[in-house]
N, C-alpha and C. Protein backbone atom coordinates (compact mmCIF):
# COMPACT_ATOMS: atom_id res chain seq x y z
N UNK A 1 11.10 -6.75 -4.57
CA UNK A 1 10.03 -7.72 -4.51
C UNK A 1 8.83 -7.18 -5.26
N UNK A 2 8.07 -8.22 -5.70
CA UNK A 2 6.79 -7.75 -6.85
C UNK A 2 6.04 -8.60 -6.19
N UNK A 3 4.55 -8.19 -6.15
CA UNK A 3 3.28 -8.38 -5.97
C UNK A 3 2.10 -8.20 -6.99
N UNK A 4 1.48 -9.50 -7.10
CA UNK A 4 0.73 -8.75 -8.55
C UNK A 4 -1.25 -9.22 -7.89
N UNK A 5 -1.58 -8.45 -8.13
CA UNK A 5 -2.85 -8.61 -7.38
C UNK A 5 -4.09 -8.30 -8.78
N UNK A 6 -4.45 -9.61 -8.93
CA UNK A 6 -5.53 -9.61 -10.17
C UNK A 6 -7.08 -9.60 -9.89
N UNK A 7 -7.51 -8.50 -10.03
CA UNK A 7 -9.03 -8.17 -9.57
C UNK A 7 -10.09 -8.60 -10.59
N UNK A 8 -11.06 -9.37 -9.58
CA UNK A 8 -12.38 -9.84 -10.38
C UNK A 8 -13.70 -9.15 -10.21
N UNK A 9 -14.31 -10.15 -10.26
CA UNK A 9 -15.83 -9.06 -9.90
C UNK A 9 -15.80 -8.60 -8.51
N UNK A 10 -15.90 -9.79 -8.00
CA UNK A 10 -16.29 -9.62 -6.42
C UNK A 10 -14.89 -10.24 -5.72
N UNK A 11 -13.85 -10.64 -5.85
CA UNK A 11 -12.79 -10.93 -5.05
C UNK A 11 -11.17 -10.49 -6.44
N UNK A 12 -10.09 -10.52 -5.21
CA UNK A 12 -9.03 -10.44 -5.64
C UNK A 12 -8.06 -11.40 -5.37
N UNK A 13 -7.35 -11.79 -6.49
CA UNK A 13 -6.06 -12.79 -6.64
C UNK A 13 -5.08 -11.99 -6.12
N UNK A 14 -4.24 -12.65 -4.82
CA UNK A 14 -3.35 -12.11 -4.31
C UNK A 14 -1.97 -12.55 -4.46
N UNK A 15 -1.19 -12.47 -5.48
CA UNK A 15 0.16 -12.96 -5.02
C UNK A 15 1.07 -12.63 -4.91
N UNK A 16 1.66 -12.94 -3.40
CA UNK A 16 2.22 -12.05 -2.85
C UNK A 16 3.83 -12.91 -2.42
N UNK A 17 4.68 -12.13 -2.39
CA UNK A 17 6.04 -12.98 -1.47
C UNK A 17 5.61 -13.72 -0.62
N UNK A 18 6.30 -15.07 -0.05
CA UNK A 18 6.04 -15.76 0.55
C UNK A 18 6.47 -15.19 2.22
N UNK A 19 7.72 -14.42 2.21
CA UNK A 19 8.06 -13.84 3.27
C UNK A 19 7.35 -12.89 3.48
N UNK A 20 5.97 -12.29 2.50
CA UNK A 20 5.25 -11.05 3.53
C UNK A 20 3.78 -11.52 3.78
N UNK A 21 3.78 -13.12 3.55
CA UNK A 21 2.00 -14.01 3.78
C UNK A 21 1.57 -13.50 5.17
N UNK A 22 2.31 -12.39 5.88
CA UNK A 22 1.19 -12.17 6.98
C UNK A 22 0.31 -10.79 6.91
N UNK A 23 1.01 -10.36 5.71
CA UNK A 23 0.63 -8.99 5.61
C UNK A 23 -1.13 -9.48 4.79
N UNK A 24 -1.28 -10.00 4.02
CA UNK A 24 -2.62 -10.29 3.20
C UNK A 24 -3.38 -11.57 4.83
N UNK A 25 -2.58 -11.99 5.16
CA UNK A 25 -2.93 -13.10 6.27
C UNK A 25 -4.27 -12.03 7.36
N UNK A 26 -3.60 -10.92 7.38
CA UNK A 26 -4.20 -9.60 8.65
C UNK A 26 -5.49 -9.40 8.09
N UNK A 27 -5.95 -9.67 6.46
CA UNK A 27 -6.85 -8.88 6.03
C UNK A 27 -8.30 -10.19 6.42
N UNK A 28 -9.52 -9.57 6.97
CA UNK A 28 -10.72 -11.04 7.30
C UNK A 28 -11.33 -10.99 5.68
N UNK A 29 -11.63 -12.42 5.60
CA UNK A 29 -12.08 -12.96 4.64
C UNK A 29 -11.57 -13.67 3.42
N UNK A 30 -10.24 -13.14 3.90
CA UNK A 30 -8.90 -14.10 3.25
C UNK A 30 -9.33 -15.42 3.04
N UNK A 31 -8.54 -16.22 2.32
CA UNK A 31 -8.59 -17.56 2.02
C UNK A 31 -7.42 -17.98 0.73
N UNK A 32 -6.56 -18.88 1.77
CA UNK A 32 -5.25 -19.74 1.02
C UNK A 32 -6.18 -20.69 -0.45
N UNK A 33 -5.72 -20.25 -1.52
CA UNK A 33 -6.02 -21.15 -2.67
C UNK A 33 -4.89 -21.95 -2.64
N UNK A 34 -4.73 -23.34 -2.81
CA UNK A 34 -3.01 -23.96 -2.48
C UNK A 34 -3.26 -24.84 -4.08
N UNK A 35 -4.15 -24.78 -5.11
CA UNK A 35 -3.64 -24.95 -6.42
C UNK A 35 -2.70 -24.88 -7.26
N UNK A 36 -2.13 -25.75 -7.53
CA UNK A 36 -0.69 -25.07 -8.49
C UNK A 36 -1.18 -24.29 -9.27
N UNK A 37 -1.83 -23.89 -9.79
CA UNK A 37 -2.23 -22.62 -11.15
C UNK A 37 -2.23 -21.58 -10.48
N UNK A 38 -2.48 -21.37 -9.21
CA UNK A 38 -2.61 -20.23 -8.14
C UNK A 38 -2.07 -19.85 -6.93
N UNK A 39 -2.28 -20.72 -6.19
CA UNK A 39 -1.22 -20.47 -4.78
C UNK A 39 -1.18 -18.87 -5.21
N UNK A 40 -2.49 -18.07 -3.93
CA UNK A 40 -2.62 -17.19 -3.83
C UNK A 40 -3.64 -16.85 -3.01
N UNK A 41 -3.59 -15.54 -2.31
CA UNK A 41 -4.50 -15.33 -1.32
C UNK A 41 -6.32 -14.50 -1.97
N UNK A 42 -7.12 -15.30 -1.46
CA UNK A 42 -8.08 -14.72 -2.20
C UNK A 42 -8.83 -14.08 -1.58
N UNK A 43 -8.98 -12.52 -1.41
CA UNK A 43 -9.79 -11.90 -0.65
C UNK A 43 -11.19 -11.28 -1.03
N UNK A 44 -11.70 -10.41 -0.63
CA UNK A 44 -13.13 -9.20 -0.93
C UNK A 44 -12.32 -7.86 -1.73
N UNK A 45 -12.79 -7.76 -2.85
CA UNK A 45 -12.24 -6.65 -3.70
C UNK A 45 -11.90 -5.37 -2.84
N UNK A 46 -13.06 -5.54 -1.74
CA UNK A 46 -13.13 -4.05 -0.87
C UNK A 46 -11.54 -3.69 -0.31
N UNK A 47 -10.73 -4.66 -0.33
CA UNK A 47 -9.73 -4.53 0.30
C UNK A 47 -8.30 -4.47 -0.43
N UNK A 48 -8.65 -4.27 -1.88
CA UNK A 48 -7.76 -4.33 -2.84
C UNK A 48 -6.58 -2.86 -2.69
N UNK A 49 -7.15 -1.85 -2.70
CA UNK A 49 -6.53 -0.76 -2.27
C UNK A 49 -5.63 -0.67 -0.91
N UNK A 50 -6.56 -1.32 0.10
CA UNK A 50 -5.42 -1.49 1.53
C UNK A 50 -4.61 -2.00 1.58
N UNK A 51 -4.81 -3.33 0.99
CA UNK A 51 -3.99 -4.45 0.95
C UNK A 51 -2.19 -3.74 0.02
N UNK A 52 -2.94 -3.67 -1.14
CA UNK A 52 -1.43 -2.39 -1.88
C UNK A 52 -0.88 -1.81 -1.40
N UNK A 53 -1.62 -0.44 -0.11
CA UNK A 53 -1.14 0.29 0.32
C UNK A 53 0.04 -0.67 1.46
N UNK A 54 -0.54 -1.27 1.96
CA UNK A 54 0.30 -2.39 2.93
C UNK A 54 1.59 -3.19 2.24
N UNK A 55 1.55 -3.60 1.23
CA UNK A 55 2.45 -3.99 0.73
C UNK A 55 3.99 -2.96 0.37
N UNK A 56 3.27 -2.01 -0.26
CA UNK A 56 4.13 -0.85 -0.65
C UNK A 56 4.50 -0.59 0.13
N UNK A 57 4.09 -0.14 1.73
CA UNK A 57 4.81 0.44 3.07
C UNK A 57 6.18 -0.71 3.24
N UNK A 58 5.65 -2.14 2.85
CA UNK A 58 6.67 -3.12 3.20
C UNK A 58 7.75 -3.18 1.82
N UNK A 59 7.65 -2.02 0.95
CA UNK A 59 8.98 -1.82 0.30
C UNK A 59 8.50 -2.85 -1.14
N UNK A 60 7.44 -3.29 -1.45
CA UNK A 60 7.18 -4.57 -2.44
C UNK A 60 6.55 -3.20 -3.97
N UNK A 61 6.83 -3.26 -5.14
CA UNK A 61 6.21 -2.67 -6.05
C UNK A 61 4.86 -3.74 -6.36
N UNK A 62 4.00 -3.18 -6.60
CA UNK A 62 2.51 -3.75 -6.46
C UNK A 62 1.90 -3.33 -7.91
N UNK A 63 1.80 -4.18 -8.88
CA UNK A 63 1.04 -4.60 -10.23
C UNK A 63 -0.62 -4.58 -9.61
N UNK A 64 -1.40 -4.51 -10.23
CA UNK A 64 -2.84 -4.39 -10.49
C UNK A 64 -3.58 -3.97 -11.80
N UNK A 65 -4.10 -5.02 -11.95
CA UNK A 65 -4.87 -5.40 -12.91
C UNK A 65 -5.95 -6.20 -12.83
N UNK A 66 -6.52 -6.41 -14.44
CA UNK A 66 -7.74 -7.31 -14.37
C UNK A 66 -6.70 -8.41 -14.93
N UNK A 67 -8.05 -9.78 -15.21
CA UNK A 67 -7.75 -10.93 -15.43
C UNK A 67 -6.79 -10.82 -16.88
N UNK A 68 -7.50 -9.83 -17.54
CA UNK A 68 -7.10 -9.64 -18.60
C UNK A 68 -5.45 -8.68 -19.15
N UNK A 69 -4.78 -8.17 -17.84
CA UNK A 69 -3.67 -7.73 -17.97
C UNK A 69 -4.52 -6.23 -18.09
N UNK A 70 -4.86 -5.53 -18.35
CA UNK A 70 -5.70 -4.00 -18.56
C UNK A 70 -5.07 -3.73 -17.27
N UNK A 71 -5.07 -2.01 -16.95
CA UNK A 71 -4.91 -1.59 -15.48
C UNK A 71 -6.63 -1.48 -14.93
N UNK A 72 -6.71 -1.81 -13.75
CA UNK A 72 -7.57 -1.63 -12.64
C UNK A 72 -8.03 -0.40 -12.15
N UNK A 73 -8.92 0.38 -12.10
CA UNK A 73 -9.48 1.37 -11.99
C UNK A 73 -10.32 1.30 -10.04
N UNK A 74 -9.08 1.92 -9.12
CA UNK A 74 -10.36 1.66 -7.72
C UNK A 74 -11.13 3.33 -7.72
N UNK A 75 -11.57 3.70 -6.93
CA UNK A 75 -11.92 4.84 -5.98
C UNK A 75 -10.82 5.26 -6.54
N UNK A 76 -9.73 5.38 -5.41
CA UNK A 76 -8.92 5.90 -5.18
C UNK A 76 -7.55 6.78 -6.55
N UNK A 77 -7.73 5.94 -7.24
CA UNK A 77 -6.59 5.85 -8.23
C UNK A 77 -6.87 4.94 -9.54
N UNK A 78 -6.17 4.90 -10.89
CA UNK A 78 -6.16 4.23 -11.91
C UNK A 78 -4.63 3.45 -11.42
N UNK A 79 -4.70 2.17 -11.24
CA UNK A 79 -3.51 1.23 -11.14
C UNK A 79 -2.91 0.79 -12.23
N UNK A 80 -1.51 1.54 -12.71
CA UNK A 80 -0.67 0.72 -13.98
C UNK A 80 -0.62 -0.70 -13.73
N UNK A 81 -0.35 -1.58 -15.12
CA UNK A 81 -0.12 -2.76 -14.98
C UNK A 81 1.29 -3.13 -14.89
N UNK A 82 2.43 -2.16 -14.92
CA UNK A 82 3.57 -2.27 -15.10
C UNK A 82 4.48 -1.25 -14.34
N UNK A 83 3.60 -0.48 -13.32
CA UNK A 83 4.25 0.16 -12.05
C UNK A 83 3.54 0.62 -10.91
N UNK A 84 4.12 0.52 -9.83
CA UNK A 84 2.92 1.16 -8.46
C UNK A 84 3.44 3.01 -8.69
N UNK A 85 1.83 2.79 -8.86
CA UNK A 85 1.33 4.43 -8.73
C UNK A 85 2.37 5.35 -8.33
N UNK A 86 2.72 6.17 -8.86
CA UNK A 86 3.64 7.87 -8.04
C UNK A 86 3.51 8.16 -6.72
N UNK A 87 4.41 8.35 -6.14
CA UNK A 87 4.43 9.07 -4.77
C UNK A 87 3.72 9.92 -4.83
N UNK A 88 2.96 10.03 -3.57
CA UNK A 88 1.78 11.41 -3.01
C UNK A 88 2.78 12.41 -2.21
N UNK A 89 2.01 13.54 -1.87
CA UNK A 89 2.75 14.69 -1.27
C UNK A 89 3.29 14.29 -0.36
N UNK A 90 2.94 13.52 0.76
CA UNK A 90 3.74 12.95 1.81
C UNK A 90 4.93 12.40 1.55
N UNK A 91 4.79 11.66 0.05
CA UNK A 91 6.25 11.14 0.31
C UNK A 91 7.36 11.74 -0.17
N UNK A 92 6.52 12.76 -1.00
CA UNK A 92 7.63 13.81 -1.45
C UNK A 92 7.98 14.85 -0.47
N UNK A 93 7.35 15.21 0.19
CA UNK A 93 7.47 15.98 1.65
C UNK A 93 8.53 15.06 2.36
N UNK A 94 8.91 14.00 2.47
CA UNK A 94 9.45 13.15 3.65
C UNK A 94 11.08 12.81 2.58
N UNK A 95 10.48 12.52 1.37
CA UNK A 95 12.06 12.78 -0.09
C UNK A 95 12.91 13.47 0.56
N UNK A 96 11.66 15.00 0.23
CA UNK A 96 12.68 16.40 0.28
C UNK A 96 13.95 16.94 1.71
N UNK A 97 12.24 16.35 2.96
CA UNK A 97 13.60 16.78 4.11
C UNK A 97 14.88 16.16 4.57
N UNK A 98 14.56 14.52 4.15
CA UNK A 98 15.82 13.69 3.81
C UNK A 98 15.44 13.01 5.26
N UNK A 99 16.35 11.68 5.44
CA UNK A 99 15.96 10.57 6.67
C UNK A 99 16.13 11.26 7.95
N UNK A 100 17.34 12.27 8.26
CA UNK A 100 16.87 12.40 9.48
C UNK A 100 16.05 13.07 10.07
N UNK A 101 15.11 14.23 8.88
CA UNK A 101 14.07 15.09 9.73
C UNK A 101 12.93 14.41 9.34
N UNK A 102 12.55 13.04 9.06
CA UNK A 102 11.26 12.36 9.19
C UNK A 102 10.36 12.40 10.31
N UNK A 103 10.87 12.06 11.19
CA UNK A 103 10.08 12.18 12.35
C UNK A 103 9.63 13.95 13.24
N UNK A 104 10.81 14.30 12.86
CA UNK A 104 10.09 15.41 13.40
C UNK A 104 8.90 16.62 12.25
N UNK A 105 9.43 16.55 10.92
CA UNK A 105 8.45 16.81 10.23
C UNK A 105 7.51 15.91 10.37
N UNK A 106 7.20 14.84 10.65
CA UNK A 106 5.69 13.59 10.85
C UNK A 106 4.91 14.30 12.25
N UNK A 107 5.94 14.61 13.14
CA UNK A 107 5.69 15.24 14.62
C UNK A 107 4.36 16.68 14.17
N UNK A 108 5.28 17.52 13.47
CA UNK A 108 4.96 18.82 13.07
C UNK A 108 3.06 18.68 11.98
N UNK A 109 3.44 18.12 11.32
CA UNK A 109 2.63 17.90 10.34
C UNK A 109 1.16 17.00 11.12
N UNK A 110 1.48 16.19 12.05
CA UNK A 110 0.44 15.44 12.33
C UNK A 110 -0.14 16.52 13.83
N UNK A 111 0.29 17.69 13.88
CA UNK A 111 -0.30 18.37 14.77
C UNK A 111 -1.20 19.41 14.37
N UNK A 112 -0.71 19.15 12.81
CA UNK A 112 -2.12 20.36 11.91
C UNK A 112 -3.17 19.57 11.49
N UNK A 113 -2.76 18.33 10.77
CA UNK A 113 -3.39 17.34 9.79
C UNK A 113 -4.47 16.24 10.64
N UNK A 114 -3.90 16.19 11.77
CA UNK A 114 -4.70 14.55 13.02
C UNK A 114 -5.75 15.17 13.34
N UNK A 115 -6.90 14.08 13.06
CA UNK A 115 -8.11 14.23 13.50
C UNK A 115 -8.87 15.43 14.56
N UNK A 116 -8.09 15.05 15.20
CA UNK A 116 -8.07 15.46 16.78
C UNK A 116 -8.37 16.83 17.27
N UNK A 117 -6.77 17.34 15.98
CA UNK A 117 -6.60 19.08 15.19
C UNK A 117 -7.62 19.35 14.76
N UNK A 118 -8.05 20.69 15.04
CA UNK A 118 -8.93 20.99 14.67
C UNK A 118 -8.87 21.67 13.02
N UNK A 119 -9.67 21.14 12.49
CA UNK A 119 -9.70 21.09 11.19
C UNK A 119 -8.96 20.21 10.39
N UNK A 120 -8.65 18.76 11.08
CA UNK A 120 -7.63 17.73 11.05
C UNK A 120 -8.54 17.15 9.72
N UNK A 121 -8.15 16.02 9.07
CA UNK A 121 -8.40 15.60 7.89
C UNK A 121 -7.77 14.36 7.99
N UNK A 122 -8.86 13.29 7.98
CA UNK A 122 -8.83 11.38 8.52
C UNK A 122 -7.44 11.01 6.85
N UNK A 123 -8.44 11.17 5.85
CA UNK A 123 -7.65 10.60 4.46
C UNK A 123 -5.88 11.35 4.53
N UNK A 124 -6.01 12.80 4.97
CA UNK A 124 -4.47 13.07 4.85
C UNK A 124 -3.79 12.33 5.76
N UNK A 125 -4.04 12.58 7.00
CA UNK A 125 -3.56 11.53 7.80
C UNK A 125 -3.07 10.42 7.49
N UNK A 126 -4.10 9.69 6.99
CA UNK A 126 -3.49 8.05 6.73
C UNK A 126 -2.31 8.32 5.85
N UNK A 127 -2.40 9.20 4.68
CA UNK A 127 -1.54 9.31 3.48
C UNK A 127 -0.13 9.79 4.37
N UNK A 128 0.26 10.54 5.25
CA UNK A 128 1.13 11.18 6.09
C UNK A 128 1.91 9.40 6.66
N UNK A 129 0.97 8.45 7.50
CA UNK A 129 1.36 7.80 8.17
C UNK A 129 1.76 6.70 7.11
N UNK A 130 1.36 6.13 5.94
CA UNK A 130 1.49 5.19 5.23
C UNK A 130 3.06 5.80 4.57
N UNK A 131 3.14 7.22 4.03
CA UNK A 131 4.44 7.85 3.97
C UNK A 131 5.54 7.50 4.74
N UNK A 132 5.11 8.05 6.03
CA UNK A 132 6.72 7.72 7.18
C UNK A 132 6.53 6.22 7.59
N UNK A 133 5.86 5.23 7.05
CA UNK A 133 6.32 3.78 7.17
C UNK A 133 6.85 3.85 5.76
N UNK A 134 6.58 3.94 4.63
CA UNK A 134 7.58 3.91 3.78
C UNK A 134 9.17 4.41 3.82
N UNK A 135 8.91 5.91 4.68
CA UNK A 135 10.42 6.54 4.60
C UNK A 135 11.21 5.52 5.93
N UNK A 136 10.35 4.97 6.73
CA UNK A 136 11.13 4.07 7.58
C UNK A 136 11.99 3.19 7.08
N UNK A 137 10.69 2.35 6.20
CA UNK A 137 11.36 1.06 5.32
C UNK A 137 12.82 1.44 4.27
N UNK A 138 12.42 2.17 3.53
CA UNK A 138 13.74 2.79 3.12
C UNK A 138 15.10 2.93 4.33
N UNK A 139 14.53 3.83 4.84
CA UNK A 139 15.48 4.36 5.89
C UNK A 139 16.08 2.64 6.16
N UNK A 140 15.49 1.53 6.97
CA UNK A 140 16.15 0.84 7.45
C UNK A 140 17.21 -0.13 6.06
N UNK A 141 16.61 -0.17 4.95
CA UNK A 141 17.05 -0.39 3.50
C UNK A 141 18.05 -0.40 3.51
N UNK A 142 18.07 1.27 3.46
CA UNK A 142 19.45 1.79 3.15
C UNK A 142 20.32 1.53 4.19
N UNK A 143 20.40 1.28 5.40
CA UNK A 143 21.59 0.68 6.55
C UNK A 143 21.92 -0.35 6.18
């Protein structure tokens, strides 16, 4: 499944599978465009990055760009127009140990990395947890 999400000034063109409209549905400030030229979800740019990351956990490759086809530049990352971004260490960490030690490496890892830990780190975290929903989605894939 493909998702292509076209960023403007201040909002983003969302279009997304019709079977994952609840995933952009979750984000506030949403709004159904039901135009034939569009039929697409139109949100606050601020949420352009989450929204991806959400999609990708649900197994979808995610395009980003401007109006103009160019790649999209957030915070976070430079977005190809013709592939979702490389796996981060997490997911190569979760690759390497293979499906059945996911959880307990996620176990291990979120007892150094979680907030909580002292000297825990919020951004790795998320990157750890957005990982083992990906290695899930796979995981259930592949059955």
């Amino acid at each position: 499944m493909i998702a292509r999400l076209i960023v403007g000034n201040d909002e983003v063109k969302a279009h997304v599978p019709f079977d994952l409209k609840d995933i952009p549905k979750s984000f506030p400030g949403r709004k159904w465009d039901p135009t034939p030229t569009n039929k697409c979800w139109i949100m606050p740019v601020r949420f352009v990055d989450d929204l991806a990351d959400a999609l990708r956990a649900a197994g979808v490759t995610v395009y980003i760009t401007r109006a103009d086809g160019s790649p999209w530049r957030s915070g976070r990352t430079t977005h190809g127009h013709r592939s979702t971004p490389a796996a981060g260490w997490a997911d190569a960490l979760f690759t390497a140990v293979g499906p059945n030690r996911v959880e307990p490496v996620f176990r291990a890892m979120s007892r150094i990395i979680h907030q909580d830990a002292g000297g825990g780190d919020t951004r790795l975290m998320q990157e750890l947890n957005a990982a083992r929903e990906r290695a899930a989605f796979s995981n259930r894939q592949a059955s």
